[in-house]
PDB file of N, CA and C in Angstrom:
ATOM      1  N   UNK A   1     -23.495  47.451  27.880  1.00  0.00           N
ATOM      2  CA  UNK A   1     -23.889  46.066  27.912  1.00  0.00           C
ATOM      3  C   UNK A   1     -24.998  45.855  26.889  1.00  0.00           C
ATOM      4  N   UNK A   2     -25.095  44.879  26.032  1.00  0.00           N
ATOM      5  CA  UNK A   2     -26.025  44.119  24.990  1.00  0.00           C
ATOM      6  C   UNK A   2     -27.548  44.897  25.784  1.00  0.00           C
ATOM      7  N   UNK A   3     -28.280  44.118  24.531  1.00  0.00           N
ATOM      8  CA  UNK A   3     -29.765  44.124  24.923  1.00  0.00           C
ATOM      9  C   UNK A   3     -30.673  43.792  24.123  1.00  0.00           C
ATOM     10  N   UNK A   4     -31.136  42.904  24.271  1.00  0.00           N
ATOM     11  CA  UNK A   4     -32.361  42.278  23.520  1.00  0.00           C
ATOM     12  C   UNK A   4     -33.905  42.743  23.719  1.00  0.00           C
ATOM     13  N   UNK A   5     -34.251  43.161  22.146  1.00  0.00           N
ATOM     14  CA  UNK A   5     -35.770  43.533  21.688  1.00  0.00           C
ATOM     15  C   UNK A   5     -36.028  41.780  21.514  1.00  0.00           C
ATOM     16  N   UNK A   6     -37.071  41.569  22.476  1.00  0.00           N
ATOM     17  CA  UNK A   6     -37.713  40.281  21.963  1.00  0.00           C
ATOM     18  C   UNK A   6     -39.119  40.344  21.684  1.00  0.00           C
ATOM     19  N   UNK A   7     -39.907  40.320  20.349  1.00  0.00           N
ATOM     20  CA  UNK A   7     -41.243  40.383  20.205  1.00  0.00           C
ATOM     21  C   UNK A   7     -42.058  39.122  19.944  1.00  0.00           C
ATOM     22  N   UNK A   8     -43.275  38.980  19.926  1.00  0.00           N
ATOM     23  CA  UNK A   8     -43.787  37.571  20.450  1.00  0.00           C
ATOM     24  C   UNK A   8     -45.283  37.855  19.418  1.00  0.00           C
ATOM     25  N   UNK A   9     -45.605  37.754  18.609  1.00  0.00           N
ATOM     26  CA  UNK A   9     -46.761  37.906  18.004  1.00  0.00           C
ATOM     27  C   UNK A   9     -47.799  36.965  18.139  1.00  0.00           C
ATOM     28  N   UNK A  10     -49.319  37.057  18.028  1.00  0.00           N
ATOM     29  CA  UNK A  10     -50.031  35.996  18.150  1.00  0.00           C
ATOM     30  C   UNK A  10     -50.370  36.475  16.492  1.00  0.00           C
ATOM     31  N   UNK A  11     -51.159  35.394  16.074  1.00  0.00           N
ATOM     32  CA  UNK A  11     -52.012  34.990  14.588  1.00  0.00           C
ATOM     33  C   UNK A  11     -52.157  36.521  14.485  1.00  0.00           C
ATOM     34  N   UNK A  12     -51.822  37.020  13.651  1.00  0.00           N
ATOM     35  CA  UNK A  12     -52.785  38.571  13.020  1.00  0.00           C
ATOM     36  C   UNK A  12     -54.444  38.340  12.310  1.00  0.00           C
ATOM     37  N   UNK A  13     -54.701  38.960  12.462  1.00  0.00           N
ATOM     38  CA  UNK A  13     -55.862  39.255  11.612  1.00  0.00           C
ATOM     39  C   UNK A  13     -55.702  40.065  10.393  1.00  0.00           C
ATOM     40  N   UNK A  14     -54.841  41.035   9.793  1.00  0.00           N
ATOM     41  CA  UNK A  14     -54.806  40.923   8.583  1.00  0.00           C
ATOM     42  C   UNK A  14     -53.202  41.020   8.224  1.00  0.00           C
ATOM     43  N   UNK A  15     -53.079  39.886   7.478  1.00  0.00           N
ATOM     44  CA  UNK A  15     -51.706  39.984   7.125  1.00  0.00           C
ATOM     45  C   UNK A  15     -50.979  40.987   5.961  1.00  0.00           C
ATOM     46  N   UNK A  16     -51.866  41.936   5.404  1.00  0.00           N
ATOM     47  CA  UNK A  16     -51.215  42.638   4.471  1.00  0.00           C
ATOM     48  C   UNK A  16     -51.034  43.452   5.754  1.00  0.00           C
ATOM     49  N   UNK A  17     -51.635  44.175   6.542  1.00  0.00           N
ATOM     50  CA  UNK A  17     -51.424  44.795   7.245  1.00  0.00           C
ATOM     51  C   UNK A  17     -49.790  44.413   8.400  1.00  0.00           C
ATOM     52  N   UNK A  18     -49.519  43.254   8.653  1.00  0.00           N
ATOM     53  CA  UNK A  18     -48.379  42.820   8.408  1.00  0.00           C
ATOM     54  C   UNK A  18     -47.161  42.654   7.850  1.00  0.00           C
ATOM     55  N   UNK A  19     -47.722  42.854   6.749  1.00  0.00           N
ATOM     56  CA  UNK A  19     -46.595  42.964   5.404  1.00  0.00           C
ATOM     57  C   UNK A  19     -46.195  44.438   5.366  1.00  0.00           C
ATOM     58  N   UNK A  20     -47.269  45.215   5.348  1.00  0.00           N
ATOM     59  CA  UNK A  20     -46.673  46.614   5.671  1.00  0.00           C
ATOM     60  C   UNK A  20     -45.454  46.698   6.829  1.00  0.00           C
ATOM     61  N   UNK A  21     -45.883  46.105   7.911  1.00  0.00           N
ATOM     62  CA  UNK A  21     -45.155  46.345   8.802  1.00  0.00           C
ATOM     63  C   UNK A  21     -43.317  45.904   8.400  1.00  0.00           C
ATOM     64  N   UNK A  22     -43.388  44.806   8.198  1.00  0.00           N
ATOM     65  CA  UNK A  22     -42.240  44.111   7.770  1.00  0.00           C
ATOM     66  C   UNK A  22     -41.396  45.286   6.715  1.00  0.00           C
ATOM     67  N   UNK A  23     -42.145  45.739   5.544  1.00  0.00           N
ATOM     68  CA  UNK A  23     -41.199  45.823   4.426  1.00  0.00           C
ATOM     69  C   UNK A  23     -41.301  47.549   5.470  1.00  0.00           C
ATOM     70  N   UNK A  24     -41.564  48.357   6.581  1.00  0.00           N
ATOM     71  CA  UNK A  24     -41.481  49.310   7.033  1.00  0.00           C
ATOM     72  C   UNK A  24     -40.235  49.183   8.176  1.00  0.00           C
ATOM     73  N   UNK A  25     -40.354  48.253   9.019  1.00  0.00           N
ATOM     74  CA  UNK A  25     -39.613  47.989  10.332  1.00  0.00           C
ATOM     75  C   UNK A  25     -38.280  47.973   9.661  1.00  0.00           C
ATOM     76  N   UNK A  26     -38.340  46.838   8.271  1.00  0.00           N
ATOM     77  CA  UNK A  26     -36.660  46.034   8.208  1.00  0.00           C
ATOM     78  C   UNK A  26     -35.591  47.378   7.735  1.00  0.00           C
ATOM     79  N   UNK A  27     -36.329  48.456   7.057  1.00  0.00           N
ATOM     80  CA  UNK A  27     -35.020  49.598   6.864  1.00  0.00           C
ATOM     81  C   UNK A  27     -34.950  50.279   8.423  1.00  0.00           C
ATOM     82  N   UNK A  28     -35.168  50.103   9.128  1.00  0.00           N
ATOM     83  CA  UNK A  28     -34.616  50.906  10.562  1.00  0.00           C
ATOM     84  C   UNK A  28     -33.734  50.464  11.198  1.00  0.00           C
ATOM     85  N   UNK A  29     -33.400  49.319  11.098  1.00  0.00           N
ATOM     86  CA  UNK A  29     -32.237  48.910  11.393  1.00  0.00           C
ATOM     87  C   UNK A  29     -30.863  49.267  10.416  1.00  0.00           C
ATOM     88  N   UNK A  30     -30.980  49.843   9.556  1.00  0.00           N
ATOM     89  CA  UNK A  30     -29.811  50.684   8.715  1.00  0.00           C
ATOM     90  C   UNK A  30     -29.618  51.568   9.509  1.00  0.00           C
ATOM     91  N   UNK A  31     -27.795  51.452   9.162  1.00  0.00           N
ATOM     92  CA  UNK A  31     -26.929  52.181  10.124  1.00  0.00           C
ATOM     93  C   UNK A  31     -26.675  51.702  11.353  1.00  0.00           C
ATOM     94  N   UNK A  32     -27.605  50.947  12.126  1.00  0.00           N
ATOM     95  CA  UNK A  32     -27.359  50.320  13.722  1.00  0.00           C
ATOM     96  C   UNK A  32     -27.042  48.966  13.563  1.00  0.00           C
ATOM     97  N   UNK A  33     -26.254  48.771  14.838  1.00  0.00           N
ATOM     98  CA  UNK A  33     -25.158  47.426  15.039  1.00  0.00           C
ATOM     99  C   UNK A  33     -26.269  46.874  15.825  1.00  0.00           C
ATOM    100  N   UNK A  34     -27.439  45.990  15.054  1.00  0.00           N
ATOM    101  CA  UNK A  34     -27.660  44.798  15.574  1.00  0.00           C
ATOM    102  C   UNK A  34     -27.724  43.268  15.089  1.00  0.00           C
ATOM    103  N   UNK A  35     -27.954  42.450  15.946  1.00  0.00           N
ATOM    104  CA  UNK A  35     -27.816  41.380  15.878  1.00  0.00           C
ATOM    105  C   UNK A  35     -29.095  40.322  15.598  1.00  0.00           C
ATOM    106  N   UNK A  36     -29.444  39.608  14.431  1.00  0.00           N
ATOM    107  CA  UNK A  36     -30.644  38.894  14.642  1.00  0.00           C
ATOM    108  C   UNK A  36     -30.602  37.747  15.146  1.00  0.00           C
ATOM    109  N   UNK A  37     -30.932  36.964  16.262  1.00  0.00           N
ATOM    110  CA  UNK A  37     -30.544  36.009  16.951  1.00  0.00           C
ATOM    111  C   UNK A  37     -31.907  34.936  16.866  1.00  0.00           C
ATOM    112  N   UNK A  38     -33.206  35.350  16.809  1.00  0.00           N
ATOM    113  CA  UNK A  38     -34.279  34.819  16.300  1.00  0.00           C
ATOM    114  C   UNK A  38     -35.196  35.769  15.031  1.00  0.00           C
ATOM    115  N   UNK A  39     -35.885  34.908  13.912  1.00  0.00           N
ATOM    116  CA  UNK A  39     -36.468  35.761  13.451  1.00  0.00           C
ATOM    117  C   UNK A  39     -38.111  34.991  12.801  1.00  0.00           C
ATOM    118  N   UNK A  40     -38.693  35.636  11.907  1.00  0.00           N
ATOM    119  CA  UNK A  40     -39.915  34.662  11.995  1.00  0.00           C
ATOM    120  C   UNK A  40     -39.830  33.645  11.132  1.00  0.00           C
ATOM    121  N   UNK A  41     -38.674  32.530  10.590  1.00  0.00           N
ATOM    122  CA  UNK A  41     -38.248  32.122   9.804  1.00  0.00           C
ATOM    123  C   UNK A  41     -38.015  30.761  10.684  1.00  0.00           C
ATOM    124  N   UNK A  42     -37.782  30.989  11.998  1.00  0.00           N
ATOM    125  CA  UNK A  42     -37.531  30.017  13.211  1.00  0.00           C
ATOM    126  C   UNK A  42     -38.740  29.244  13.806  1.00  0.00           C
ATOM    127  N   UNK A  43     -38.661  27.984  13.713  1.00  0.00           N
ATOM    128  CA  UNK A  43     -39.655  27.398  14.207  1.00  0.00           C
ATOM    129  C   UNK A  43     -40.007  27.537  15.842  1.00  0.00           C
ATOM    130  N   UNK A  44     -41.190  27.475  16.224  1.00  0.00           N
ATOM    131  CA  UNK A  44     -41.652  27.645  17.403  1.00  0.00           C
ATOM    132  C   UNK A  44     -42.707  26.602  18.224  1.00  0.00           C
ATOM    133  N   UNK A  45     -42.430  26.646  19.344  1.00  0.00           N
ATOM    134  CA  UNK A  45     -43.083  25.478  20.184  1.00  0.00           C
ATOM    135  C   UNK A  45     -43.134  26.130  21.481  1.00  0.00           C
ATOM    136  N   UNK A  46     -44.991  26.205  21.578  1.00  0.00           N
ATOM    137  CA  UNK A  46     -44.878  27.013  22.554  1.00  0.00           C
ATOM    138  C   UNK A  46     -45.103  25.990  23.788  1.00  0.00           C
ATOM    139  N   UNK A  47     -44.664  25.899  25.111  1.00  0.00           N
ATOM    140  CA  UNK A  47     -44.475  25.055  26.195  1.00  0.00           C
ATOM    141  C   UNK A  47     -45.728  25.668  27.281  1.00  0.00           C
ATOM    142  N   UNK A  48     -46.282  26.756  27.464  1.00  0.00           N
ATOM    143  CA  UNK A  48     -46.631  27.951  28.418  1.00  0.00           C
ATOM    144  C   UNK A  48     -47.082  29.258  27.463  1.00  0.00           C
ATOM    145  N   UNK A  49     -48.705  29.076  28.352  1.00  0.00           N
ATOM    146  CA  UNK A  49     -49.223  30.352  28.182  1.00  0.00           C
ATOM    147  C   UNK A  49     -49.479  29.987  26.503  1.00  0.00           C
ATOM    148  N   UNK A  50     -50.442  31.282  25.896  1.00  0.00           N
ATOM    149  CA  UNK A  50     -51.210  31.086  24.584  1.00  0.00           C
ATOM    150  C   UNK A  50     -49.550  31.190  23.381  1.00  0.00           C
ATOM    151  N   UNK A  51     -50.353  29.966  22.474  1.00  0.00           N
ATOM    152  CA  UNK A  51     -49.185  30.022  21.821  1.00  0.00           C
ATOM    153  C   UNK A  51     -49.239  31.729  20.485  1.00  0.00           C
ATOM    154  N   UNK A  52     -48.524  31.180  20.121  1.00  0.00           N
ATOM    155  CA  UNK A  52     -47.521  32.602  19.340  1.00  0.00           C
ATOM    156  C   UNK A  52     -47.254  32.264  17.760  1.00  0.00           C
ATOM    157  N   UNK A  53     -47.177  33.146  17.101  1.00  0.00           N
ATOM    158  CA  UNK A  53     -46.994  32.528  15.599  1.00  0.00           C
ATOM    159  C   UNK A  53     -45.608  33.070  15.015  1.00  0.00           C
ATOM    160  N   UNK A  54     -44.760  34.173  15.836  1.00  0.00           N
ATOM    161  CA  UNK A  54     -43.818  34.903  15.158  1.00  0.00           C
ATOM    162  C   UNK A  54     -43.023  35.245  16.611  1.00  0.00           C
ATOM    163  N   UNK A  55     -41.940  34.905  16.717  1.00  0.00           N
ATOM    164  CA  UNK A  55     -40.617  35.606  17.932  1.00  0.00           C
ATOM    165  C   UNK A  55     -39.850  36.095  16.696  1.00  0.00           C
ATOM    166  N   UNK A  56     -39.404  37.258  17.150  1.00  0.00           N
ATOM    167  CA  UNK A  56     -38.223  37.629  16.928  1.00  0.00           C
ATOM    168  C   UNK A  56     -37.117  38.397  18.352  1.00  0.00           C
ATOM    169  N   UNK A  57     -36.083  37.852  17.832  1.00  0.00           N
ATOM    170  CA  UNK A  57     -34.713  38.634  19.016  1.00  0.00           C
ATOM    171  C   UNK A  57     -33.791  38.942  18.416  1.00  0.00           C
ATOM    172  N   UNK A  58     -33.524  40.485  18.756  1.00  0.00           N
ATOM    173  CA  UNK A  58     -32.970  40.878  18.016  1.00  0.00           C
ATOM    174  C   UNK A  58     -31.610  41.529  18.828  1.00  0.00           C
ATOM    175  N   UNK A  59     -30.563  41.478  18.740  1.00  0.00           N
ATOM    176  CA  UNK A  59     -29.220  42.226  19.990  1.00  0.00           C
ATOM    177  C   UNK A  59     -28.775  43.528  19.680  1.00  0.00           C
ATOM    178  N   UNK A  60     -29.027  44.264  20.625  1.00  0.00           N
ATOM    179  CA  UNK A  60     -28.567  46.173  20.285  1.00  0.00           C
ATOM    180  C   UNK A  60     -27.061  45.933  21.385  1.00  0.00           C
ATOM    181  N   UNK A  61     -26.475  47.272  20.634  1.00  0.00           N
ATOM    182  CA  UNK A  61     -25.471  47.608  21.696  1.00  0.00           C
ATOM    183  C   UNK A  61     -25.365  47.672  22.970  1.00  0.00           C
ATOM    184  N   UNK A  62     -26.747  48.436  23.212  1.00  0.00           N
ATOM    185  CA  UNK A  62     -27.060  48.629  24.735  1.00  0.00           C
ATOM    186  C   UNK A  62     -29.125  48.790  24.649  1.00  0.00           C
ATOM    187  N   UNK A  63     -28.935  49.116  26.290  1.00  0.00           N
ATOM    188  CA  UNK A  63     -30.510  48.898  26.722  1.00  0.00           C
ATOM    189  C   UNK A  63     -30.962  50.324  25.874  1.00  0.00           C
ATOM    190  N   UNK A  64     -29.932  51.103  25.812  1.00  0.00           N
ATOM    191  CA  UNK A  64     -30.491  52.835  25.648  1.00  0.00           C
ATOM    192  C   UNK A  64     -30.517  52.830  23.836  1.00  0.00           C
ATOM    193  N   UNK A  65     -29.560  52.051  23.143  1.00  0.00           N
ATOM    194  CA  UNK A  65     -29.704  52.119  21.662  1.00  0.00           C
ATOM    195  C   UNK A  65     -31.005  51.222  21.424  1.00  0.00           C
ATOM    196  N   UNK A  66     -31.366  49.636  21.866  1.00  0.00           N
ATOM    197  CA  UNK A  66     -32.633  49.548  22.064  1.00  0.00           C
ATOM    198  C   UNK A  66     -33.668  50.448  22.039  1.00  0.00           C
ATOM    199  N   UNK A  67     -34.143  51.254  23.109  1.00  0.00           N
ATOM    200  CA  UNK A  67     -34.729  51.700  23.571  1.00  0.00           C
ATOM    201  C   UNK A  67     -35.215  53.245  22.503  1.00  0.00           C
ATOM    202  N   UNK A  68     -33.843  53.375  21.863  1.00  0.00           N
ATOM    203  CA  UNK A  68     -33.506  54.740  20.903  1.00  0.00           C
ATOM    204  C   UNK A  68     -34.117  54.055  19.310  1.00  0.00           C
ATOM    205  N   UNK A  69     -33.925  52.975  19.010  1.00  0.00           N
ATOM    206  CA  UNK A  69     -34.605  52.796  17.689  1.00  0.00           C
ATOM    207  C   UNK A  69     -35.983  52.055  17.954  1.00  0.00           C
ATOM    208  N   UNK A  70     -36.767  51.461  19.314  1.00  0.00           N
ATOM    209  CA  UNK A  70     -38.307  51.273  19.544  1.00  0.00           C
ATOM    210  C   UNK A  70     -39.301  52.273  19.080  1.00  0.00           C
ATOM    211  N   UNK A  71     -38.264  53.629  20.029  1.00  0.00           N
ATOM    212  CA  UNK A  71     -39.334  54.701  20.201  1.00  0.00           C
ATOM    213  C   UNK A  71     -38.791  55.429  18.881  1.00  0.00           C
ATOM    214  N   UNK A  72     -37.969  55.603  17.989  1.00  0.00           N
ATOM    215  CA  UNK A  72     -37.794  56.377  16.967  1.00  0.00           C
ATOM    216  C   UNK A  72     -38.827  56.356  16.012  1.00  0.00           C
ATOM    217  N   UNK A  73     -38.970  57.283  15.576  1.00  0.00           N
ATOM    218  CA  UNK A  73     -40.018  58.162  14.696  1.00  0.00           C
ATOM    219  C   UNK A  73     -40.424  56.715  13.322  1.00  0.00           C
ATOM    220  N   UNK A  74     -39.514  56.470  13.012  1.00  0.00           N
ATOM    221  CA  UNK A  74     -39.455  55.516  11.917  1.00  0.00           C
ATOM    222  C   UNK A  74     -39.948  53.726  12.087  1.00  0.00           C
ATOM    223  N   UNK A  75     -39.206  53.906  13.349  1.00  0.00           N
ATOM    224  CA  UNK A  75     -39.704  52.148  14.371  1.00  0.00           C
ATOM    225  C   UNK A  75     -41.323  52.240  14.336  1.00  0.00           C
ATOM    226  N   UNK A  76     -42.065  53.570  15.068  1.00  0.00           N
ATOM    227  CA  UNK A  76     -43.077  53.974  15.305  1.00  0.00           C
ATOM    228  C   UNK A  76     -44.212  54.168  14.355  1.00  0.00           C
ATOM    229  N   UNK A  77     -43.863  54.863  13.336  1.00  0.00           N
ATOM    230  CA  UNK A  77     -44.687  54.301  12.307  1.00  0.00           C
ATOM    231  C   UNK A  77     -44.764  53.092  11.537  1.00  0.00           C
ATOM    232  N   UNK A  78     -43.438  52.215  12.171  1.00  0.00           N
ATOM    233  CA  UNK A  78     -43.944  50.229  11.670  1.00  0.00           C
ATOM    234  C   UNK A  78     -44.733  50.261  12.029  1.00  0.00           C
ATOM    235  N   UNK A  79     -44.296  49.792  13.423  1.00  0.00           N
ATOM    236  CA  UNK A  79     -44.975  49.381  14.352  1.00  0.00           C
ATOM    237  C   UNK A  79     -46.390  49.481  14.817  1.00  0.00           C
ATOM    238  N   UNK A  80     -47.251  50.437  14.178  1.00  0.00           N
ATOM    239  CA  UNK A  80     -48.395  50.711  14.263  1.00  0.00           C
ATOM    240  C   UNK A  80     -49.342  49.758  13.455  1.00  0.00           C
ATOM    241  N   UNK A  81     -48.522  49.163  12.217  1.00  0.00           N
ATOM    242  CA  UNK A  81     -49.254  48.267  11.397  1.00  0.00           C
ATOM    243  C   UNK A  81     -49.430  47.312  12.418  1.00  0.00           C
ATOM    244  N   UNK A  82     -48.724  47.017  13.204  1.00  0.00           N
ATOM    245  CA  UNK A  82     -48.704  45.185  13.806  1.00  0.00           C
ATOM    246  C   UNK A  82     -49.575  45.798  14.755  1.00  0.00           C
ATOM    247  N   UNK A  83     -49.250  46.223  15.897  1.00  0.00           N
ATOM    248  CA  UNK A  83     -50.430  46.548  17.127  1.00  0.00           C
ATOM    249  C   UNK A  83     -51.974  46.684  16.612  1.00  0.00           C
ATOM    250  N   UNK A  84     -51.954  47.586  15.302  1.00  0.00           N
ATOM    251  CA  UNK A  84     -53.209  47.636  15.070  1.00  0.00           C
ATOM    252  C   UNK A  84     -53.997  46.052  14.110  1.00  0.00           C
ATOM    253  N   UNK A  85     -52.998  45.050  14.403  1.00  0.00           N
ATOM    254  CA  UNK A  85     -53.564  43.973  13.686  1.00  0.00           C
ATOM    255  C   UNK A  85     -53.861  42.320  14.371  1.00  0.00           C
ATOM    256  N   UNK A  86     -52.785  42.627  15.233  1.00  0.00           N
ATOM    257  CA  UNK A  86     -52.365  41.475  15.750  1.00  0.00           C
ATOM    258  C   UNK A  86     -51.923  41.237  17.797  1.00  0.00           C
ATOM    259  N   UNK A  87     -52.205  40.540  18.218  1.00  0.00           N
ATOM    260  CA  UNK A  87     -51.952  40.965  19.803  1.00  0.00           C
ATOM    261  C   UNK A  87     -50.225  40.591  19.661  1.00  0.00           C
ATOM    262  N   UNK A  88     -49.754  41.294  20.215  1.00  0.00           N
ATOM    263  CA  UNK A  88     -47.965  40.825  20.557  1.00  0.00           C
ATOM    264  C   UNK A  88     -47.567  41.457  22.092  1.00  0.00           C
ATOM    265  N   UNK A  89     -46.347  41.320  22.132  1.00  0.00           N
ATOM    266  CA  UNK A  89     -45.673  41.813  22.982  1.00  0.00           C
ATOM    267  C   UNK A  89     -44.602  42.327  23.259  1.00  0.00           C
ATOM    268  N   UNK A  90     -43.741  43.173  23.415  1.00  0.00           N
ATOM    269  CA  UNK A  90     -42.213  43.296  22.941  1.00  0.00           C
ATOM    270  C   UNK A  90     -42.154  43.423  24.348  1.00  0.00           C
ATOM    271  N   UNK A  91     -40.756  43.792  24.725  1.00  0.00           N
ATOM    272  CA  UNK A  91     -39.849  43.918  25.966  1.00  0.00           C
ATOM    273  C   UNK A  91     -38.420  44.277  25.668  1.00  0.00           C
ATOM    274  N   UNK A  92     -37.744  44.569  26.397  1.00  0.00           N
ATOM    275  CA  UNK A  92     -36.088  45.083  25.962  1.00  0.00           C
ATOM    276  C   UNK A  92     -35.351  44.303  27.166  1.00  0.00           C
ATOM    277  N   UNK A  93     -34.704  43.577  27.055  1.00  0.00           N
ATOM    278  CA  UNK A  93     -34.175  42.495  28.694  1.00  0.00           C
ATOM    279  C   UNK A  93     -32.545  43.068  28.259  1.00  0.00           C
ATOM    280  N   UNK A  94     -31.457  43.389  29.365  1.00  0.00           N
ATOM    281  CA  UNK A  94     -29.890  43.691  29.241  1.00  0.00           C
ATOM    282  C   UNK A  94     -29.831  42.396  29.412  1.00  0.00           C
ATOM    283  N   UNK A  95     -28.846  41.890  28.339  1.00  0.00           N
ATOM    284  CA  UNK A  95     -28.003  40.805  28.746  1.00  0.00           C
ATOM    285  C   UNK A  95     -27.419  40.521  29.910  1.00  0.00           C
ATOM    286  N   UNK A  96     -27.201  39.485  30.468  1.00  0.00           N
ATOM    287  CA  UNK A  96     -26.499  38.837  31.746  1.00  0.00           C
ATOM    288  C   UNK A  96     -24.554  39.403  31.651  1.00  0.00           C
ATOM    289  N   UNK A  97     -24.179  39.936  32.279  1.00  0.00           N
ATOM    290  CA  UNK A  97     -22.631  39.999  31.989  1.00  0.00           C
ATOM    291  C   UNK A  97     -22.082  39.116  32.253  1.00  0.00           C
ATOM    292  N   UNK A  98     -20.692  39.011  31.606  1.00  0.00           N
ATOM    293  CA  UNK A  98     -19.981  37.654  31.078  1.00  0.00           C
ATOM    294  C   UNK A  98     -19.481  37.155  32.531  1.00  0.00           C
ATOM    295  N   UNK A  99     -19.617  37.933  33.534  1.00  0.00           N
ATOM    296  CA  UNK A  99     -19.146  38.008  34.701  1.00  0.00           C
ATOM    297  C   UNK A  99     -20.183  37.348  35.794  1.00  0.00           C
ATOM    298  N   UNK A 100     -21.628  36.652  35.124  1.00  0.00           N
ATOM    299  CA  UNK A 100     -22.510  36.616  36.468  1.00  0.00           C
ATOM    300  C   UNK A 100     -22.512  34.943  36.166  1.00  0.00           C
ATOM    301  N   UNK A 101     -22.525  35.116  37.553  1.00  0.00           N
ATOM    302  CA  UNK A 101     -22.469  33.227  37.821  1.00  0.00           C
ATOM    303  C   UNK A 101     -23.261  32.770  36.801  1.00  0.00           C
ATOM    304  N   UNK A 102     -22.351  31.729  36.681  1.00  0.00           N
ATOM    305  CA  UNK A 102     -23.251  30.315  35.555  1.00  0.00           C
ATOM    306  C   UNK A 102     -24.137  28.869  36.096  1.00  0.00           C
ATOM    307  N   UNK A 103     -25.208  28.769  35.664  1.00  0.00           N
ATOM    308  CA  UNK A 103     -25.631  28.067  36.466  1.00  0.00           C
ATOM    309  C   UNK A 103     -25.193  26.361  36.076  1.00  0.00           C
ATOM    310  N   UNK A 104     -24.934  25.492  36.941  1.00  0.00           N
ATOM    311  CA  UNK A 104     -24.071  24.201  36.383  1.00  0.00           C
ATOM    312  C   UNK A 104     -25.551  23.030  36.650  1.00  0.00           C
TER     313      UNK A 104
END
């Protein structure tokens, strides 16, 4: 079943330090089947809670291929640029199956 990396950034404090991250993160997704469904290119309006300057969602195969390119060696050294710059949040949510009630 699917699975969505959704990350939520607030304002960074230094954006080269950002930029690292970006031109580091975007080759790790070579070779893996995902999906970009939001990215920071998408406008945002936050309704709840402190607003945010960057979502991205992104769709893996499953919760475990998720979970396999977060913690990979390569994800991990992005990812260190942004934490060490900026407050965010990520999470990994399984998609709903095509099978679970719809709400009308």
């Amino acid at each position: 079943m699917s699975a969505y990396v959704i990350v939520m950034v607030e304002e960074p404090a230094d954006h080269s330090a950002i930029d690292r991250y970006r031109k580091l993160a975007i080759p790790t997704f070579q070779g893996r089947k995902v999906k970009f469904h939001v990215d920071p290119r998408c406008a945002i309006a936050t309704v709840e809670g402190d607003p945010v300057d960057v979502v991205v969602m992104i769709e893996f195969e499953s919760m475990e291929e998720a979970k396999a390119w977060y913690h990979s060696p390569e994800y991990q050294n992005a990812v260190k640029h942004r934490l060490g710059t900026a407050r965010s949040r990520a999470v990994i949510v399984e998609k709903l199956p095509d099978t679970a009630p719809k709400f009308q």
